[in-house]
Structure formats: C-alpha cells, structure tokens
N, C-alpha and C. Protein backbone atom coordinates (compact mmCIF):
# COMPACT_ATOMS: atom_id res chain seq x y z
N UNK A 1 -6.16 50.06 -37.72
CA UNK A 1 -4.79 50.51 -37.69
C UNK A 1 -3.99 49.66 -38.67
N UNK A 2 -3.30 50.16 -39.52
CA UNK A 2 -2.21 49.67 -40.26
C UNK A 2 -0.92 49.40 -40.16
N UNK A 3 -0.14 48.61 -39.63
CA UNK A 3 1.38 48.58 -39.29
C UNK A 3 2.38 47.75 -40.34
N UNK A 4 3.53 48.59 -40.68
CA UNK A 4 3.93 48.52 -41.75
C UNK A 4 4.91 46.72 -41.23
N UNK A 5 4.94 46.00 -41.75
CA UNK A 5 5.31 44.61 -40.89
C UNK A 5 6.55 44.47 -41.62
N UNK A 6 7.13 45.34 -42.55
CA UNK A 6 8.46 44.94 -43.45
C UNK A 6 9.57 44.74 -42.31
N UNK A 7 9.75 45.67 -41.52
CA UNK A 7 10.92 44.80 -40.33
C UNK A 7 10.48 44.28 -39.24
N UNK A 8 9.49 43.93 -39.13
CA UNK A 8 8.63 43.01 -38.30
C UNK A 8 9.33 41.86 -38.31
N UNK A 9 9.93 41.64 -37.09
CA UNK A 9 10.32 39.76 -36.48
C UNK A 9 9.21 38.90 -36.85
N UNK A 10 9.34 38.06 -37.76
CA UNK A 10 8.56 36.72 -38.29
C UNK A 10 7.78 36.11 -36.81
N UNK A 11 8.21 35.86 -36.18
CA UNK A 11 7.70 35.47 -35.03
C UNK A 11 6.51 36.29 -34.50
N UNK A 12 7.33 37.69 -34.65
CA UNK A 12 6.24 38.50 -33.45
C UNK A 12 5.07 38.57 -34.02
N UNK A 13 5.54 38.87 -35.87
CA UNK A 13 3.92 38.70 -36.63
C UNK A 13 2.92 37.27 -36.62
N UNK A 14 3.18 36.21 -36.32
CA UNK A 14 3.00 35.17 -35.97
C UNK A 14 1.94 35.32 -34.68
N UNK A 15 2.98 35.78 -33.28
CA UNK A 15 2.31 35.89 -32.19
C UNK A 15 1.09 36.85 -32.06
N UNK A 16 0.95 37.78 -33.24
CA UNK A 16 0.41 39.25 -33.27
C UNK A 16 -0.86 39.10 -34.05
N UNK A 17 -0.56 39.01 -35.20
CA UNK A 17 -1.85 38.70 -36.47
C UNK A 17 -2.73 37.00 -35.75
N UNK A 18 -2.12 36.00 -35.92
CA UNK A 18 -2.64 34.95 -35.78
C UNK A 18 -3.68 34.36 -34.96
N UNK A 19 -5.06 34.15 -35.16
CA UNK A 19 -5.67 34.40 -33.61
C UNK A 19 -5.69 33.51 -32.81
N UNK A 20 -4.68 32.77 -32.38
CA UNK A 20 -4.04 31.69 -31.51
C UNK A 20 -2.34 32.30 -30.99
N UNK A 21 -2.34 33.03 -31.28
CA UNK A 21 -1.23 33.88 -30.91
C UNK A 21 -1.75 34.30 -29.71
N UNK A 22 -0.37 34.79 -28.81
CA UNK A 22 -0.71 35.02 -27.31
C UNK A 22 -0.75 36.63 -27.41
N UNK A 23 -0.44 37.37 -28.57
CA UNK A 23 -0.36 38.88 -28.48
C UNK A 23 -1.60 39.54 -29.50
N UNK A 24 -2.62 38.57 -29.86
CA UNK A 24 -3.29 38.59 -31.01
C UNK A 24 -5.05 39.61 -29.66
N UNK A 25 -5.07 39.04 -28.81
CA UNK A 25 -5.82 40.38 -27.99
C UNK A 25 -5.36 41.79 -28.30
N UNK A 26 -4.04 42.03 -28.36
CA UNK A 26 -3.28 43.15 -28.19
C UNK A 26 -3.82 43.68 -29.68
N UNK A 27 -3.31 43.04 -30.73
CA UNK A 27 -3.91 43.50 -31.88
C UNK A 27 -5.30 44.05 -32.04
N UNK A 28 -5.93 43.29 -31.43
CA UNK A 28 -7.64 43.47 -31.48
C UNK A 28 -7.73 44.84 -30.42
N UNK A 29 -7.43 45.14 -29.67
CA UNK A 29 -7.20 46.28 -28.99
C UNK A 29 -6.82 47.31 -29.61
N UNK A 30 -5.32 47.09 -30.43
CA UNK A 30 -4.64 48.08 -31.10
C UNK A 30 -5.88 48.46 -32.19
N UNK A 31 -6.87 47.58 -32.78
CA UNK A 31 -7.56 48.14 -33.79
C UNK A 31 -9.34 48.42 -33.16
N UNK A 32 -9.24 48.36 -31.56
CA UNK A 32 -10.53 49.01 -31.37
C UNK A 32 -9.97 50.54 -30.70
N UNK A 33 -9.16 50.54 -29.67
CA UNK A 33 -8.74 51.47 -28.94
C UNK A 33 -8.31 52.62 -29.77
N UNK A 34 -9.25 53.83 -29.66
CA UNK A 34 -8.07 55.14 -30.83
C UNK A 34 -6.98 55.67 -29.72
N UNK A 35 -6.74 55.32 -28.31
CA UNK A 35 -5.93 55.70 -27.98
C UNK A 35 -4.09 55.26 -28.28
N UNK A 36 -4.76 54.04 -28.36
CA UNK A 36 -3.03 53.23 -28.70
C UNK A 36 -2.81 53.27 -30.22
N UNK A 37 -1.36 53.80 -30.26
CA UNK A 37 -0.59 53.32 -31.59
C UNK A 37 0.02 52.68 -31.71
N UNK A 38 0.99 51.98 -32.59
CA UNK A 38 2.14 51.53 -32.73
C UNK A 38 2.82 51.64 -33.73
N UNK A 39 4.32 51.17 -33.23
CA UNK A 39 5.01 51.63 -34.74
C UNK A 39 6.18 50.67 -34.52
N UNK A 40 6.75 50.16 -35.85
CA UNK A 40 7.64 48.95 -35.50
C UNK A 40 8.92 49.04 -35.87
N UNK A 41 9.84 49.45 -34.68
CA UNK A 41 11.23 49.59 -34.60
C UNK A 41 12.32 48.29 -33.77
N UNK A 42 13.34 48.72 -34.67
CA UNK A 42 14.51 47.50 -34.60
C UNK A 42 13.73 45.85 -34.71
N UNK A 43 12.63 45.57 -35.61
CA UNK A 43 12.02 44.38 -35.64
C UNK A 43 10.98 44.04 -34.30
N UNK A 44 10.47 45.34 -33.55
CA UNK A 44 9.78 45.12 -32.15
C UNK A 44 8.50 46.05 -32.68
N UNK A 45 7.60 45.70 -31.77
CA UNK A 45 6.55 46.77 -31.96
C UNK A 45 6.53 47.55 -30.69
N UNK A 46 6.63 48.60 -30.55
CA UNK A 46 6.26 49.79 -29.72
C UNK A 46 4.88 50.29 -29.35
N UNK A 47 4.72 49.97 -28.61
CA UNK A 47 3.18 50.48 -28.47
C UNK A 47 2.68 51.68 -27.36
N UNK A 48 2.29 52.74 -27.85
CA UNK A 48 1.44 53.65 -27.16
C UNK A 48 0.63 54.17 -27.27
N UNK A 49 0.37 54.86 -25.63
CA UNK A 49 -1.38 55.09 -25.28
C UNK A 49 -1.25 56.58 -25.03
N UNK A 50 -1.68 57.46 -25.97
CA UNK A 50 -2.02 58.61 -25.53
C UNK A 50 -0.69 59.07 -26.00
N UNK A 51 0.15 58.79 -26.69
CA UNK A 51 1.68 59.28 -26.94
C UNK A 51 2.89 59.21 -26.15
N UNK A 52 2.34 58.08 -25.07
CA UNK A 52 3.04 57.56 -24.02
C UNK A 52 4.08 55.94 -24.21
N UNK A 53 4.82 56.08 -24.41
CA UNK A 53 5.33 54.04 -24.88
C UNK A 53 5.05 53.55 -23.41
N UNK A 54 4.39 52.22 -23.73
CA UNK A 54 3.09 51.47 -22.85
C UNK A 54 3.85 50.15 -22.65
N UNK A 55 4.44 49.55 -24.08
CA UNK A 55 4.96 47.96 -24.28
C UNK A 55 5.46 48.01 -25.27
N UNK A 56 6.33 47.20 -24.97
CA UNK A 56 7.20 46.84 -26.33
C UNK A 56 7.00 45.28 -26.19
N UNK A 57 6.58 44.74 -27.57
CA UNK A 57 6.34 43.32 -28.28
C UNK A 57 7.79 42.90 -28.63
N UNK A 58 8.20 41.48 -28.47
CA UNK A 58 9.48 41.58 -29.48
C UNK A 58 8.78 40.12 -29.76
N UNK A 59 9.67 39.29 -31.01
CA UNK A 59 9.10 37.63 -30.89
C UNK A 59 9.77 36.93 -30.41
N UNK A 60 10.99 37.06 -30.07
CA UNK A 60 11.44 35.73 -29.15
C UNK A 60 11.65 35.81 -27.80
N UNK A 61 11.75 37.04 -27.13
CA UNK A 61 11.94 38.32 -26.05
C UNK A 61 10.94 38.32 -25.33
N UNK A 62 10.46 38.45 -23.92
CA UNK A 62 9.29 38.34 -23.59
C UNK A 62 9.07 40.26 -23.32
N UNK A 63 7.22 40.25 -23.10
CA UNK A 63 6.91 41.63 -23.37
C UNK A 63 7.70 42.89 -22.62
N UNK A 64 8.67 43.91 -22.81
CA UNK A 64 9.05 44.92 -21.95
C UNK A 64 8.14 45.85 -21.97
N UNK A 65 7.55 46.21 -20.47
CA UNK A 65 6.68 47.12 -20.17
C UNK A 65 7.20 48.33 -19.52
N UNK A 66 6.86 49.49 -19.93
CA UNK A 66 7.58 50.64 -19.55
C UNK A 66 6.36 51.51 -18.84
N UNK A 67 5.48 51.55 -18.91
CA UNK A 67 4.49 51.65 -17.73
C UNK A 67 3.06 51.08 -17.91
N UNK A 68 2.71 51.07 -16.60
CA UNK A 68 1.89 50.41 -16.02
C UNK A 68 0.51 50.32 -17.14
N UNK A 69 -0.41 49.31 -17.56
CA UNK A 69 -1.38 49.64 -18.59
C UNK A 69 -2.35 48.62 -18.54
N UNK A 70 -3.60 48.61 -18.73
CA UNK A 70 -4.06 47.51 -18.81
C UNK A 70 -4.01 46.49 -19.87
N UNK A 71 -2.98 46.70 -21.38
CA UNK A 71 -2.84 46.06 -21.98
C UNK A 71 -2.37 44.89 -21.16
N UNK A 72 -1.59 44.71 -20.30
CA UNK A 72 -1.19 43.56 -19.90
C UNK A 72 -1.61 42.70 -19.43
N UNK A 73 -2.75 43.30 -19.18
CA UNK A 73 -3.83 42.14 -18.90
C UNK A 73 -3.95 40.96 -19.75
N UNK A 74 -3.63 41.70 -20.98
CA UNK A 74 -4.33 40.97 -22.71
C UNK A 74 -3.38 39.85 -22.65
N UNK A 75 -1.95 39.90 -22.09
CA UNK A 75 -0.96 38.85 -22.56
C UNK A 75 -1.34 37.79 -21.38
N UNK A 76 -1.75 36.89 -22.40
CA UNK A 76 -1.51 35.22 -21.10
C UNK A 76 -0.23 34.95 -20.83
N UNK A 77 0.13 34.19 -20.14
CA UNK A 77 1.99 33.83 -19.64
C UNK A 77 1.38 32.55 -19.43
C-alpha cells in the first residue's frame, strides 16, 4: 500500500514508518491485509476495513477508534 505522507503529521510518520514506533504493526498490517485502506486527512490517517473507518492515527492525539477491530490489538499503550 502506498500513502501519500505530504500532509502527514511528522510525528505520526515517525510513529508509523519507523519500526520502533508504537503504530509501525499497524503499517505492517496495512501492507499485508487487502482488507484495510487508508487515506490521510487533516494530517491523520484514517483507516478502513472493508470500506468501513476502523481508526483514526493522529501524532500527538492518542488513537480514535470508531469501531470495534482487531487492529487495536496492534497498538501497545
């Protein structure tokens, strides 16, 4: 999967790409799973499963989940 990172929050790409990043599972997911997409609005990433919004990433913001998914498993706290 390719995500365009030009208004991507510096941070979130940080937490996202980096593989010591706490959202960097999520990535690895986003690029095995063909169900999830994402797409990156107001500097957040949006993420959905099946054409459903699943999570929203932000980088300084902690994760907003809009339904239930097992991505959340992926985020350590």
């Amino acid at each position: 999967m390719i995500i365009d990172t030009t208004d991507m929050c510096s941070h979130l790409q940080k937490k996202l790409f980096e593989p010591d990043g706490v959202y960097y599972p999520i990535w690895q997911a986003l690029q095995t799973d063909k169900t999830l997409t994402a797409v990156v609005r107001s500097r957040q990433l949006h993420i959905y499963r099946n054409g459903k919004k699943v999570l929203i990433l932000a980088g300084k913001a902690q994760p907003k989940t809009i339904r239930e998914d097992k991505l959340q498993e992926l985020i350590s706290k």
